[in-house]
PDB file of N, CA and C in Angstrom:
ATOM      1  N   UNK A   1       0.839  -1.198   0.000  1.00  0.00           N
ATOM      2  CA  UNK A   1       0.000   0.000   0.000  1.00  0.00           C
ATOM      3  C   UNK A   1       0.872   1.245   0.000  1.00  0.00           C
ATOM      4  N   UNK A   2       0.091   2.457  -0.638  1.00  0.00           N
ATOM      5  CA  UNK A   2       0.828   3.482  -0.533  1.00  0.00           C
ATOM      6  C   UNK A   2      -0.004   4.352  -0.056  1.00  0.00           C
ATOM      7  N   UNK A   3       0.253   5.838  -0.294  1.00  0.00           N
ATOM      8  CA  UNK A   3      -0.627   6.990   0.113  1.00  0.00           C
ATOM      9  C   UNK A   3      -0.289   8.426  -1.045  1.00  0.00           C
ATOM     10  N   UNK A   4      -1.564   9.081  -1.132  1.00  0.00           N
ATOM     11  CA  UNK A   4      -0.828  10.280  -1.908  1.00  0.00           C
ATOM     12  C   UNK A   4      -1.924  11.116  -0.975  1.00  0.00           C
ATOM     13  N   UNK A   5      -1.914  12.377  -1.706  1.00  0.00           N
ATOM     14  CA  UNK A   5      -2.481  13.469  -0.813  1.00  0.00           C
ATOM     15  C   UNK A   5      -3.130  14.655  -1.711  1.00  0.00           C
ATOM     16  N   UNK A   6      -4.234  14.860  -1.498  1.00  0.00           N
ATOM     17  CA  UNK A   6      -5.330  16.087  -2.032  1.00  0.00           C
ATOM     18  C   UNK A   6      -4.442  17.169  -1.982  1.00  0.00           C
ATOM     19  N   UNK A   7      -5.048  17.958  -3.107  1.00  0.00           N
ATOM     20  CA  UNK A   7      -4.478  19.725  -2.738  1.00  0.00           C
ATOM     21  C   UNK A   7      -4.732  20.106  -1.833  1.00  0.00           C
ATOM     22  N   UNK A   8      -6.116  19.724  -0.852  1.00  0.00           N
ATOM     23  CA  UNK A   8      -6.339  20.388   0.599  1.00  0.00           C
ATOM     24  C   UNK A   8      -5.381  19.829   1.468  1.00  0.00           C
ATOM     25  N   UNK A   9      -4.633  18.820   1.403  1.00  0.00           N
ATOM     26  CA  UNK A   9      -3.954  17.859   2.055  1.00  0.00           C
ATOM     27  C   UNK A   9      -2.343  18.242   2.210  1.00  0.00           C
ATOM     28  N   UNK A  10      -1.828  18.719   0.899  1.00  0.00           N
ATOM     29  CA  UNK A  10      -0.609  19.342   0.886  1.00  0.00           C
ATOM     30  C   UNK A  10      -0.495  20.777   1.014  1.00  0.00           C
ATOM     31  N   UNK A  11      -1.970  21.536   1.304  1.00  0.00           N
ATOM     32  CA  UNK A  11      -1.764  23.203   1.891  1.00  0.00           C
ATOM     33  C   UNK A  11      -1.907  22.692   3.132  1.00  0.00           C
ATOM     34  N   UNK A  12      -2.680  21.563   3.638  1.00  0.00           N
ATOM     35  CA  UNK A  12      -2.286  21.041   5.040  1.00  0.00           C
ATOM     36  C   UNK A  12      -1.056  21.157   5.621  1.00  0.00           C
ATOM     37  N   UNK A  13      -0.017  20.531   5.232  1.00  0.00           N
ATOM     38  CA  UNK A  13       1.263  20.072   5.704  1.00  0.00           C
ATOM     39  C   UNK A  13       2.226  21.386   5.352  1.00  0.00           C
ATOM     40  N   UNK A  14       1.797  22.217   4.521  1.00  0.00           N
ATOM     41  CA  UNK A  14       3.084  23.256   3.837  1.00  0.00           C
ATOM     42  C   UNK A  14       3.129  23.768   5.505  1.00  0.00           C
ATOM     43  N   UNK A  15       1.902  24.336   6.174  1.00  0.00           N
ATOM     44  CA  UNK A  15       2.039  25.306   7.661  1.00  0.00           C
ATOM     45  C   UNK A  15       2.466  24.326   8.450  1.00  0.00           C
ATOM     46  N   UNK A  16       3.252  23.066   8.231  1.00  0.00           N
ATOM     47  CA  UNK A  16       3.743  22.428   9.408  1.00  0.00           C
ATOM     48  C   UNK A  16       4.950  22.202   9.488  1.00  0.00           C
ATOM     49  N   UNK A  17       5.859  22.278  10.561  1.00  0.00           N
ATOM     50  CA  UNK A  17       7.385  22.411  10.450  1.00  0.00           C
ATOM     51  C   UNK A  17       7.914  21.692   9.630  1.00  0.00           C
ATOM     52  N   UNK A  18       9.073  21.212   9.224  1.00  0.00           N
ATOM     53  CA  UNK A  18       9.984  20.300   8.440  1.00  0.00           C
ATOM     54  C   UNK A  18       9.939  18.968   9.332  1.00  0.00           C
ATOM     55  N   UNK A  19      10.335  19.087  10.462  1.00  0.00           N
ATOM     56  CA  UNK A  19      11.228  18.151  11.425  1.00  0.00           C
ATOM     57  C   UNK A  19       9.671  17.335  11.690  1.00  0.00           C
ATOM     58  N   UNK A  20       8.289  18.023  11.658  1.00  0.00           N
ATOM     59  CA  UNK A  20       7.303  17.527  11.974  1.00  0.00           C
ATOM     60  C   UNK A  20       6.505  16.569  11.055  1.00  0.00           C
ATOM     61  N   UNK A  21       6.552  17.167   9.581  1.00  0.00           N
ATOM     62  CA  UNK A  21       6.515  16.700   8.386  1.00  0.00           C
ATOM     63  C   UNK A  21       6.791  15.404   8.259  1.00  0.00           C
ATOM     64  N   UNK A  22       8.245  15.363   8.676  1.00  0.00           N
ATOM     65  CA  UNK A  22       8.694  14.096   8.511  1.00  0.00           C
ATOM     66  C   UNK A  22       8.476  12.683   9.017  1.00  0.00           C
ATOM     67  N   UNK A  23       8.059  13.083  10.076  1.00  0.00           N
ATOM     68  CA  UNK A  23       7.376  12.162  11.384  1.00  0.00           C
ATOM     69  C   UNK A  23       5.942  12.054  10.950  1.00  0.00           C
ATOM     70  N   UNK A  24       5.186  12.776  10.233  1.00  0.00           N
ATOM     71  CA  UNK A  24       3.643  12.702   9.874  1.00  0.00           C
ATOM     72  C   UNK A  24       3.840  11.650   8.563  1.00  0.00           C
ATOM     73  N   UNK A  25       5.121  11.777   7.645  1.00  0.00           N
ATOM     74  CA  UNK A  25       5.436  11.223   6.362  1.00  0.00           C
ATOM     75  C   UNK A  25       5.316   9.423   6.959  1.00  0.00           C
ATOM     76  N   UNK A  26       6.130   9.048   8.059  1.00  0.00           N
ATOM     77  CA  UNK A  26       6.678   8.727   8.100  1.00  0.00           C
ATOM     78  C   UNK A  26       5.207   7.438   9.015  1.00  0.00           C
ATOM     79  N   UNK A  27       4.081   8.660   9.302  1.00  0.00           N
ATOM     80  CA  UNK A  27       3.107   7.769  10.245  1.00  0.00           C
ATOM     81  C   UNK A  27       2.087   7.388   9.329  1.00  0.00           C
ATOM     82  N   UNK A  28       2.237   7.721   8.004  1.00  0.00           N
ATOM     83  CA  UNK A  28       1.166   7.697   6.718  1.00  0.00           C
ATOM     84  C   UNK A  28       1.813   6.672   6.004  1.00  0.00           C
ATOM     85  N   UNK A  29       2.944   6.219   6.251  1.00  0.00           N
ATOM     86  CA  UNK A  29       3.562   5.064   5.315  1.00  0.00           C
ATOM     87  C   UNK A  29       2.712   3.845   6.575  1.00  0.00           C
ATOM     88  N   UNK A  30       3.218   4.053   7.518  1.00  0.00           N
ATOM     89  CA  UNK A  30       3.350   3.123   9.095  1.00  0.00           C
ATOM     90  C   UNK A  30       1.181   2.753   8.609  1.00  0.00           C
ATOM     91  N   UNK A  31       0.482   3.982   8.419  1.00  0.00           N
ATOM     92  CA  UNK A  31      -1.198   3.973   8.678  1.00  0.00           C
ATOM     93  C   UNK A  31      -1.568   2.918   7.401  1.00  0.00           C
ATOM     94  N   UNK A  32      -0.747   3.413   6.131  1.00  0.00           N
ATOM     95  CA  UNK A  32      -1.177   2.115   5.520  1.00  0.00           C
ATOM     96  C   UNK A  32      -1.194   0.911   5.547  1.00  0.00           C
ATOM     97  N   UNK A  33      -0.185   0.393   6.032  1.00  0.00           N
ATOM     98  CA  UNK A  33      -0.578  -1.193   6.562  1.00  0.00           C
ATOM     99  C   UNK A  33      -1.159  -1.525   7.516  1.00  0.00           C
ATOM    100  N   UNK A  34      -1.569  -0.755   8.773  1.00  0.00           N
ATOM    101  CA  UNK A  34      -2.191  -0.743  10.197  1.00  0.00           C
ATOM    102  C   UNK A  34      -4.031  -0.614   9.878  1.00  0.00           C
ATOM    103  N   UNK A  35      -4.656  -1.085   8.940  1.00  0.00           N
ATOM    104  CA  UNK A  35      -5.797  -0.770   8.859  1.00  0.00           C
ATOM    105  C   UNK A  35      -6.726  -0.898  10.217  1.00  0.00           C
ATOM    106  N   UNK A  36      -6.600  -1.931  11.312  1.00  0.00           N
ATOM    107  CA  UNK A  36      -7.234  -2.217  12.433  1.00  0.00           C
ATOM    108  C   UNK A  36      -7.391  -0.720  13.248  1.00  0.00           C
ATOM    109  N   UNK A  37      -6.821   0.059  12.818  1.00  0.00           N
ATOM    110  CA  UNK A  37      -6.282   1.535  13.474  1.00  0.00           C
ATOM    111  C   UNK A  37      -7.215   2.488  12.941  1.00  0.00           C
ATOM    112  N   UNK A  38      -7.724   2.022  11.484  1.00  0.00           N
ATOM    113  CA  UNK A  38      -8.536   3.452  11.320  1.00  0.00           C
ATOM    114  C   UNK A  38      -9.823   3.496  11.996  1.00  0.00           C
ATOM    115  N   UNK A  39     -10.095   4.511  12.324  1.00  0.00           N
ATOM    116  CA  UNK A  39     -11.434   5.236  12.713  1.00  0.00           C
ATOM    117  C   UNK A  39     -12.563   5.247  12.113  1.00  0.00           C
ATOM    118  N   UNK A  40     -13.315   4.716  11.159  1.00  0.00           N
ATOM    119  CA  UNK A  40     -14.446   4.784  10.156  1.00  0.00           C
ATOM    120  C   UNK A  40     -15.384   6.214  10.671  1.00  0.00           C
ATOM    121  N   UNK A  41     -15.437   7.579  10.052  1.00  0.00           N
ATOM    122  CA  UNK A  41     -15.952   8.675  10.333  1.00  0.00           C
ATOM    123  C   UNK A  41     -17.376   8.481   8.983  1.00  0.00           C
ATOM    124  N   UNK A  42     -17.869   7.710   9.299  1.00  0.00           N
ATOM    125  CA  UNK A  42     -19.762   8.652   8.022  1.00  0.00           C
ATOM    126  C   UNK A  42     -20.248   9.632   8.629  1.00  0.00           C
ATOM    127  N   UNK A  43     -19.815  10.596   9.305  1.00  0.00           N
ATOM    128  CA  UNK A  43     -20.677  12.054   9.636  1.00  0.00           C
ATOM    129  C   UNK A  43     -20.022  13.032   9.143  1.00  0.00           C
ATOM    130  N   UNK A  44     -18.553  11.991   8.436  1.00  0.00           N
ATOM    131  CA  UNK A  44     -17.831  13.012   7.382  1.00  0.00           C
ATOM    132  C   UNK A  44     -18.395  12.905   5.980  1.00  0.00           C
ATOM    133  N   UNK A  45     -18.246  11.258   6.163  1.00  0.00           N
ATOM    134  CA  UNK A  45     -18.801  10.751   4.321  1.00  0.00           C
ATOM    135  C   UNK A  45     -18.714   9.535   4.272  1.00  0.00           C
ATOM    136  N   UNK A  46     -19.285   8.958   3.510  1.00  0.00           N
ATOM    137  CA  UNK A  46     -19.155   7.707   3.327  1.00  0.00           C
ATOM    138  C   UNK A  46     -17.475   6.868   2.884  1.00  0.00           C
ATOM    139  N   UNK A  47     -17.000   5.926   3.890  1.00  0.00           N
ATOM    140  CA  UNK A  47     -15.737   5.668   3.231  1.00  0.00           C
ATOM    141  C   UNK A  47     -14.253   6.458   4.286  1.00  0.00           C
ATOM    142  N   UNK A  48     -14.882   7.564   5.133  1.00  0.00           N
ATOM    143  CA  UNK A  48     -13.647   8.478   5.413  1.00  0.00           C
ATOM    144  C   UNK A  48     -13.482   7.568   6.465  1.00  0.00           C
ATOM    145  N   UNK A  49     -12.207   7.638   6.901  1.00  0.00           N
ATOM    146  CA  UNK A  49     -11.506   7.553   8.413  1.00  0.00           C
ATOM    147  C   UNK A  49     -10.920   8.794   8.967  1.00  0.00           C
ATOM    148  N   UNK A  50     -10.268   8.738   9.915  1.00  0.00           N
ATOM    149  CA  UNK A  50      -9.676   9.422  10.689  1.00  0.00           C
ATOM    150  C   UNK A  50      -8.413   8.342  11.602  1.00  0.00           C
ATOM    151  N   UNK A  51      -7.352   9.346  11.519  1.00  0.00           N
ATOM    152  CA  UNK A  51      -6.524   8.769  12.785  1.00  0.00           C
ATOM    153  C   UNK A  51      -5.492   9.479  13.236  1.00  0.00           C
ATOM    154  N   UNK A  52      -5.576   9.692  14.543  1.00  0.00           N
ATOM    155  CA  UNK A  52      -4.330  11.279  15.247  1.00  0.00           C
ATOM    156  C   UNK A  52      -2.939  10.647  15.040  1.00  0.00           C
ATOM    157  N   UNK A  53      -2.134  12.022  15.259  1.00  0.00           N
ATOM    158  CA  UNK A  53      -0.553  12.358  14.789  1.00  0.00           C
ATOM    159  C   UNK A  53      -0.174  13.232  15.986  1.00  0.00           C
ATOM    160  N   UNK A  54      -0.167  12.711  16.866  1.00  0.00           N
ATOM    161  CA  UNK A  54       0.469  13.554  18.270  1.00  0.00           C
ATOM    162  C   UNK A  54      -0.748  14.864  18.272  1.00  0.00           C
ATOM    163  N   UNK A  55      -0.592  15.912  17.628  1.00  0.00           N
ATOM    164  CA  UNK A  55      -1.924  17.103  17.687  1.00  0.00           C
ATOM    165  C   UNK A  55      -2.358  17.195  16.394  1.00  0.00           C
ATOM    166  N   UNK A  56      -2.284  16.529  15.499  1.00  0.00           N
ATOM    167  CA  UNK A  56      -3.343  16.514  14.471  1.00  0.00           C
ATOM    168  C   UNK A  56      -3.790  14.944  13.964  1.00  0.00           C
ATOM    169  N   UNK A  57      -4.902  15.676  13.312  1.00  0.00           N
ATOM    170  CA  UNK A  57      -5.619  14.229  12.434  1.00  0.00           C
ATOM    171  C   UNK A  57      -6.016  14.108  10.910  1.00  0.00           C
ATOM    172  N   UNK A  58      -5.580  12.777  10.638  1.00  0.00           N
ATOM    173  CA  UNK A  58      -5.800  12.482   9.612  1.00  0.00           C
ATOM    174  C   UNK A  58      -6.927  12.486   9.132  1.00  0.00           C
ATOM    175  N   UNK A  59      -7.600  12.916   7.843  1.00  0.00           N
ATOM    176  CA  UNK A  59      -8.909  12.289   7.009  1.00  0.00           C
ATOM    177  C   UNK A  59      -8.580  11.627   5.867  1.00  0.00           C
ATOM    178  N   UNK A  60      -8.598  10.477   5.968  1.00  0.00           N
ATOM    179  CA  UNK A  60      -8.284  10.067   4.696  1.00  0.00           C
ATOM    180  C   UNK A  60      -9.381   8.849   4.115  1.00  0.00           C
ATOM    181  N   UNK A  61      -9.262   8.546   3.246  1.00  0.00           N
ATOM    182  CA  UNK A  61     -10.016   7.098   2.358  1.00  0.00           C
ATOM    183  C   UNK A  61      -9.293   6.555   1.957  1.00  0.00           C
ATOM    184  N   UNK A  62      -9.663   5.200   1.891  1.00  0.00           N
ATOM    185  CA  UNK A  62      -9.003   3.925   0.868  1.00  0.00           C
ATOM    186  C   UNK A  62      -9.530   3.936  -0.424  1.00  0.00           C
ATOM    187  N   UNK A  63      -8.080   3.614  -1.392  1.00  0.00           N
ATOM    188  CA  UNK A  63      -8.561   3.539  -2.796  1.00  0.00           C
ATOM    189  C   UNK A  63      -7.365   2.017  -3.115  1.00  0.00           C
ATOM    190  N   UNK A  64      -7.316   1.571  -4.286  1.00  0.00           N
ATOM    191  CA  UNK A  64      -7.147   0.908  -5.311  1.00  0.00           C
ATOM    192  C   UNK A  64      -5.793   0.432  -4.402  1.00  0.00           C
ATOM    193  N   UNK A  65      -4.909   1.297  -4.564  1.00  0.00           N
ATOM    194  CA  UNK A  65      -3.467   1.399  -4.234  1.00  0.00           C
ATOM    195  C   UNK A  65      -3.331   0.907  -3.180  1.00  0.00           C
ATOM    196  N   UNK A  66      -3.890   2.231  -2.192  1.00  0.00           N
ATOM    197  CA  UNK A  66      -3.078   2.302  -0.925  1.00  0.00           C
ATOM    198  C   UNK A  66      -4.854   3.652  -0.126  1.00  0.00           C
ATOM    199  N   UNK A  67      -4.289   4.656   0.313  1.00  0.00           N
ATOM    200  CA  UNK A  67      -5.002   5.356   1.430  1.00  0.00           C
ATOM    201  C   UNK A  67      -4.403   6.904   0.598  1.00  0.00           C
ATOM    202  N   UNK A  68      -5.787   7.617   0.529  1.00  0.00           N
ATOM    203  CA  UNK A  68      -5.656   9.006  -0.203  1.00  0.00           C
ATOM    204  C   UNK A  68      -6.002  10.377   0.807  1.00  0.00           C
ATOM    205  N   UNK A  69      -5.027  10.746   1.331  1.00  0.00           N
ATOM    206  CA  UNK A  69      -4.695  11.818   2.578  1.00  0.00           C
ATOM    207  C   UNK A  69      -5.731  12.616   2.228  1.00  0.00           C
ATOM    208  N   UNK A  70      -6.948  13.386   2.341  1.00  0.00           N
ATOM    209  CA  UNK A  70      -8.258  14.291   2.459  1.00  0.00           C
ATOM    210  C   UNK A  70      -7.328  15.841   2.871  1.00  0.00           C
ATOM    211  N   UNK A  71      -7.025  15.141   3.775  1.00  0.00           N
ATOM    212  CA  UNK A  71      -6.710  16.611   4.792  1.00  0.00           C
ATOM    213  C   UNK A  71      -5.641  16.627   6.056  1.00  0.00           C
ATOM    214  N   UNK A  72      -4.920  17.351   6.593  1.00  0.00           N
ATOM    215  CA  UNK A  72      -4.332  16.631   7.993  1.00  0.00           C
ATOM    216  C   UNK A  72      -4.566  18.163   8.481  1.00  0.00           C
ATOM    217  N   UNK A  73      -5.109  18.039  10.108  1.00  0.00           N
ATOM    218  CA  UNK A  73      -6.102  19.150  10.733  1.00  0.00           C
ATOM    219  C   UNK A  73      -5.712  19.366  11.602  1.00  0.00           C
ATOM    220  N   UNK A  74      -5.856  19.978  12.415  1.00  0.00           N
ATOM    221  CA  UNK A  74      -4.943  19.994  14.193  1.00  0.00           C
ATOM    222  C   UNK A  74      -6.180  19.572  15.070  1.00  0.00           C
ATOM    223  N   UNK A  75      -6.322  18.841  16.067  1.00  0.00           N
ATOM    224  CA  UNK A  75      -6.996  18.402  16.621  1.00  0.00           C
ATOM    225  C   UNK A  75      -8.283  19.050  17.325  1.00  0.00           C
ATOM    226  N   UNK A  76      -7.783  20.283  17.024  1.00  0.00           N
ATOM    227  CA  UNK A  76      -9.015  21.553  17.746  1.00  0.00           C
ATOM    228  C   UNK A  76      -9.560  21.673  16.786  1.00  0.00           C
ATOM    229  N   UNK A  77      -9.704  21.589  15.587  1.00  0.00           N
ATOM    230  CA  UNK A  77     -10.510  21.691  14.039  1.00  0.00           C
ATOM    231  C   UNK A  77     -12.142  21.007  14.121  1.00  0.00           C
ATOM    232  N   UNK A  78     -12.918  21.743  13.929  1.00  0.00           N
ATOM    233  CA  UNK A  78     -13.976  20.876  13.170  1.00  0.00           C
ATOM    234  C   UNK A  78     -14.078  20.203  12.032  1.00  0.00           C
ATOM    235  N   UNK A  79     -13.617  19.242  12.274  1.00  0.00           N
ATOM    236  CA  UNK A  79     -13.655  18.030  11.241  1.00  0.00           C
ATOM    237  C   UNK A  79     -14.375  18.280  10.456  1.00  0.00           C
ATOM    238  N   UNK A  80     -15.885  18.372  10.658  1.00  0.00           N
ATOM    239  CA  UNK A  80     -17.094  18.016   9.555  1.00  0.00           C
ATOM    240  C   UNK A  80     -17.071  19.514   9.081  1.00  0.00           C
ATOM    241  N   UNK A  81     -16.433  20.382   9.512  1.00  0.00           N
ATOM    242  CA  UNK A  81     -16.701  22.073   8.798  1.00  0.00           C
ATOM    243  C   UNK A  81     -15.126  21.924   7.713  1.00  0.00           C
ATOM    244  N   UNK A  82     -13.845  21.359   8.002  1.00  0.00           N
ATOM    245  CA  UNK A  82     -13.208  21.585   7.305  1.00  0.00           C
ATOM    246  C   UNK A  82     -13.303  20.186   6.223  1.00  0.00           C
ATOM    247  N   UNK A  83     -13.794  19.125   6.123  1.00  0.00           N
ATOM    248  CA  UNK A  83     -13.901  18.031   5.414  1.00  0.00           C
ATOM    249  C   UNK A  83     -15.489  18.063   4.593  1.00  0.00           C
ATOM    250  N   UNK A  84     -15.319  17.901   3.083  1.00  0.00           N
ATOM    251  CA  UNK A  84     -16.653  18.211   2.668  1.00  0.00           C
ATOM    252  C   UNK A  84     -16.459  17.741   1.366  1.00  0.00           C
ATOM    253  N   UNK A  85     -17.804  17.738   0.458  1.00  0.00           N
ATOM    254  CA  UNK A  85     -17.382  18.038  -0.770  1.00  0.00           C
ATOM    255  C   UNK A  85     -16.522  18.539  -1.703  1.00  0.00           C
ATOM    256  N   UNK A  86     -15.628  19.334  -0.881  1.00  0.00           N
ATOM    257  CA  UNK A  86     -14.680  19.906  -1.642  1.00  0.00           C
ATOM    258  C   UNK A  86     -13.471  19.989  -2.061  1.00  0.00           C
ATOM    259  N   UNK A  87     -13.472  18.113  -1.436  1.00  0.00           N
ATOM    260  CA  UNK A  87     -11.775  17.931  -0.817  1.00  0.00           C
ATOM    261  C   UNK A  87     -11.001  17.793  -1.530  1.00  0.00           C
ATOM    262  N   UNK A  88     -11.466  17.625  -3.062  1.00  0.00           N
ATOM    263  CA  UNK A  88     -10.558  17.634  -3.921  1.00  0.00           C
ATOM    264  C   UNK A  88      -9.870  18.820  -4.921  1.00  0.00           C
ATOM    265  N   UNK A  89     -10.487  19.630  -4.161  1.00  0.00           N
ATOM    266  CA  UNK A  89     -10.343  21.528  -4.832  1.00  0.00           C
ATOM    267  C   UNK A  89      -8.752  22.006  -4.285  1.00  0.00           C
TER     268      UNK A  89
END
């Protein structure tokens, strides 16, 4: 399995340090094989999960490959206000 990441997903990560980045890179390789771990969220959408990164969280879905990053949020975020229809804009 792999992972790639939405345009909302990589303006996600640009506001997050380097040194932090790497450790989030590094928990998105680790999340794809750990499926027992995801969160199943339908009050996001059908299909989404969720799963935390020390102070933020993942939204992501499974596809074909591997797991397609939605968004990564800081834990004080409203999920269902920043995750929507639009995640692929």
């Amino acid at each position: 399995m792999k992972f790639r990441l939405t345009r909302p997903a990589i303006r996600d990560l640009t506001g997050i340090g380097r040194r932090y980045r790497t450790a989030i890179t590094a928990r998105l390789m680790w999340l794809c094989h750990n499926k027992s771990l995801w969160k199943e969220r339908p009050e996001l959408s059908e299909g989404v999960y969720t799963c935390h990164e020390q102070r933020h969280v993942f939204v992501f879905r499974e596809y074909e490959e591997g797991i397609e990053i939605l968004r990564v949020l800081h834990e004080r975020m409203d999920l269902v206000r920043h995750v929507g229809d639009d995640e692929q804009k």
